[in-house]
Protein backbone atom coordinates (compact mmCIF):
# COMPACT_ATOMS: atom_id res chain seq x y z
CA UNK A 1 19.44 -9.70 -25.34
CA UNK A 2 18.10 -8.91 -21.97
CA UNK A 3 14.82 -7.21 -23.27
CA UNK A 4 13.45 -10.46 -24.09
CA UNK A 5 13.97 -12.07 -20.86
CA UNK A 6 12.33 -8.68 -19.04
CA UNK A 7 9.16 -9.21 -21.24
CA UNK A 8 9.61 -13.17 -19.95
CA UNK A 9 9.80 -12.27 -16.06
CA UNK A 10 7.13 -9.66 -16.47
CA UNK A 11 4.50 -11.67 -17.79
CA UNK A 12 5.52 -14.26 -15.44
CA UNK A 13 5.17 -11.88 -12.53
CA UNK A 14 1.50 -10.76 -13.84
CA UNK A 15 0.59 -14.25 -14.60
CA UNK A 16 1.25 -14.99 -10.56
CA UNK A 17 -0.09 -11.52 -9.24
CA UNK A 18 -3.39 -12.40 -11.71
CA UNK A 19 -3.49 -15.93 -9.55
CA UNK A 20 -2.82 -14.40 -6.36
CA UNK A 21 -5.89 -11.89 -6.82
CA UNK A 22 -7.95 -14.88 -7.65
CA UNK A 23 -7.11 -16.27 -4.83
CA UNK A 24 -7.46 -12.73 -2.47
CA UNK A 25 -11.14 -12.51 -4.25
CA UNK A 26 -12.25 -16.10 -2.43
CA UNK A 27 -10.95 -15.11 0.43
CA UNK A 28 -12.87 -11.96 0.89
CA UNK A 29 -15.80 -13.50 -0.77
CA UNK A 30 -16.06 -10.95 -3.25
CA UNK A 31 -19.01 -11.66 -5.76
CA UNK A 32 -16.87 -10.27 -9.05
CA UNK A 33 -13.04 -11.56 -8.78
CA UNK A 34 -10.28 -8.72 -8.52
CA UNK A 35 -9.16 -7.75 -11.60
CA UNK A 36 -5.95 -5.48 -12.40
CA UNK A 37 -7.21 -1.96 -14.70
CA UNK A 38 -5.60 -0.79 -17.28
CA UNK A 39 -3.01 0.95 -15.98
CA UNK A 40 -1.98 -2.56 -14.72
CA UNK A 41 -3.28 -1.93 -11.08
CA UNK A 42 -5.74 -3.06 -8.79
CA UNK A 43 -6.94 -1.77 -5.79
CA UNK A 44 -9.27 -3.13 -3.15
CA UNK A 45 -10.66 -1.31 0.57
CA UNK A 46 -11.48 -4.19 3.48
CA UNK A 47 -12.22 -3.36 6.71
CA UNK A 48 -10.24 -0.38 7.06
CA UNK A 49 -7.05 -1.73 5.05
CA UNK A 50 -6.64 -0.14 1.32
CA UNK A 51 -4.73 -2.52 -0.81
CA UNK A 52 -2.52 -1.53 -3.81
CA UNK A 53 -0.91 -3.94 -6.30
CA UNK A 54 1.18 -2.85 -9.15
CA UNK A 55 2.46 -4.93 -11.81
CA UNK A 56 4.83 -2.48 -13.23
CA UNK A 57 6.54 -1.84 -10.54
CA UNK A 58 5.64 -5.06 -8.73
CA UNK A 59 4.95 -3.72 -5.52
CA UNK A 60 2.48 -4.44 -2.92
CA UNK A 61 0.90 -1.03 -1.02
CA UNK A 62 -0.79 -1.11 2.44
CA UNK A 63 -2.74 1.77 3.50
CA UNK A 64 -4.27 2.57 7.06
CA UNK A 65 -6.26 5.15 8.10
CA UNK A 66 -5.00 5.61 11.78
CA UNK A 67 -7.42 8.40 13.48
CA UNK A 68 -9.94 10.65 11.60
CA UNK A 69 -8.66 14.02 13.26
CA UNK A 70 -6.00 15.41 14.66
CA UNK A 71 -5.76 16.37 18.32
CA UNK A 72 -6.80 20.56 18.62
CA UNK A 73 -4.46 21.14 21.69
CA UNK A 74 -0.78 22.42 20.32
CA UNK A 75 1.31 20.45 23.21
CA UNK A 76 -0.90 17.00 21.97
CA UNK A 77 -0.77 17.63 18.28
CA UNK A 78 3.42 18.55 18.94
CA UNK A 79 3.75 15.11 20.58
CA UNK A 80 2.14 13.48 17.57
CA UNK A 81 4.18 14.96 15.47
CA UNK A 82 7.38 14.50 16.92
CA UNK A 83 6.52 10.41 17.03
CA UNK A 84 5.32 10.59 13.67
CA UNK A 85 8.62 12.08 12.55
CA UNK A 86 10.73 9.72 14.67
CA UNK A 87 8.33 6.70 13.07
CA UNK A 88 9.03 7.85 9.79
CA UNK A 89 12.64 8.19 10.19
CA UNK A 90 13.19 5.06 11.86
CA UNK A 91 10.63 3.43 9.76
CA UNK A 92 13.02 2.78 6.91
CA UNK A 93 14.83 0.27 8.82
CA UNK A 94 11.88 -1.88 9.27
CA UNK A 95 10.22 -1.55 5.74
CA UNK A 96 9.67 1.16 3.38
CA UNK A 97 6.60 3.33 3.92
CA UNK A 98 5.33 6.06 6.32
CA UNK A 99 2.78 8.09 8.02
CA UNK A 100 1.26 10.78 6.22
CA UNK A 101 -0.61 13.76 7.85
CA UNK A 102 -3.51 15.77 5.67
CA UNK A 103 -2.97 19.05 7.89
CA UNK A 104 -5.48 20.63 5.13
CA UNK A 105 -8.44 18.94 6.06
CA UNK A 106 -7.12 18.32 9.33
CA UNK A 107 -8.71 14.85 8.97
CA UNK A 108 -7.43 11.27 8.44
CA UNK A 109 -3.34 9.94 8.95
CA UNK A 110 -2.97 6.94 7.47
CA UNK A 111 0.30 4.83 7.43
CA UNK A 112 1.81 2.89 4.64
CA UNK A 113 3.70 0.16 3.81
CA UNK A 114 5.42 -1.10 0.43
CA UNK A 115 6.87 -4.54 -0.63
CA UNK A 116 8.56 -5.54 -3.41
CA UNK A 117 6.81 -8.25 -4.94
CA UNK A 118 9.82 -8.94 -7.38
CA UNK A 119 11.89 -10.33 -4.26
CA UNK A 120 8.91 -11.93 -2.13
């Protein structure tokens, strides 16, 4: 049956996301290599860029913090809006992801992108 060959192409995809953080831990010169957690994820922060891999889903997430608060004058913080709307709208056609606004701390957008790992 097909449940099998899932198990098969899972394991395989692990097996090459498991190199591929090896290989992401040299580069960054990290002095313990990256390691997925049990929940079969692994995260890692560099220079401003958060970076989410998930083996269950096999998708690759990109985080971004893109200012660390958000203009006080209503006519500025309008604009931003309405081009963070239109970005998120038209966003879809370029990759999936967003920009998300924190209006309850007033602090920190950050914009993300996902990949599917299964088709790169």
């Amino acid at each position: 049956g097909k449940e099998p060959y899932k198990q098969r192409k899972d394991a395989f995809f692990k097996q090459r996301a498991t190199a591929a953080l090896g290989e992401l831990s040299q580069h960054l010169e990290r002095d313990s290599p990256l390691r997925f957690n049990e929940n079969n994820t692994c995260e890692v922060e560099h220079e401003g860029l958060l970076l989410r891999i998930t083996v269950l889903k096999k998708e690759l997430y990109v985080y971004h913090s893109l200012m660390k608060a958000l203009p006080r004058d209503p006519k500025k913080r309008l604009k931003l809006f309405e081009y963070i709307l239109e970005g998120n709208l038209l966003g879809s056609t370029v990759c999936s992801g967003g920009i998300t606004i924190l209006t309850t701390s007033e602090v920190v957008m950050h914009m993300s992108a996902q990949l599917n790992l299964a088709r790169v």
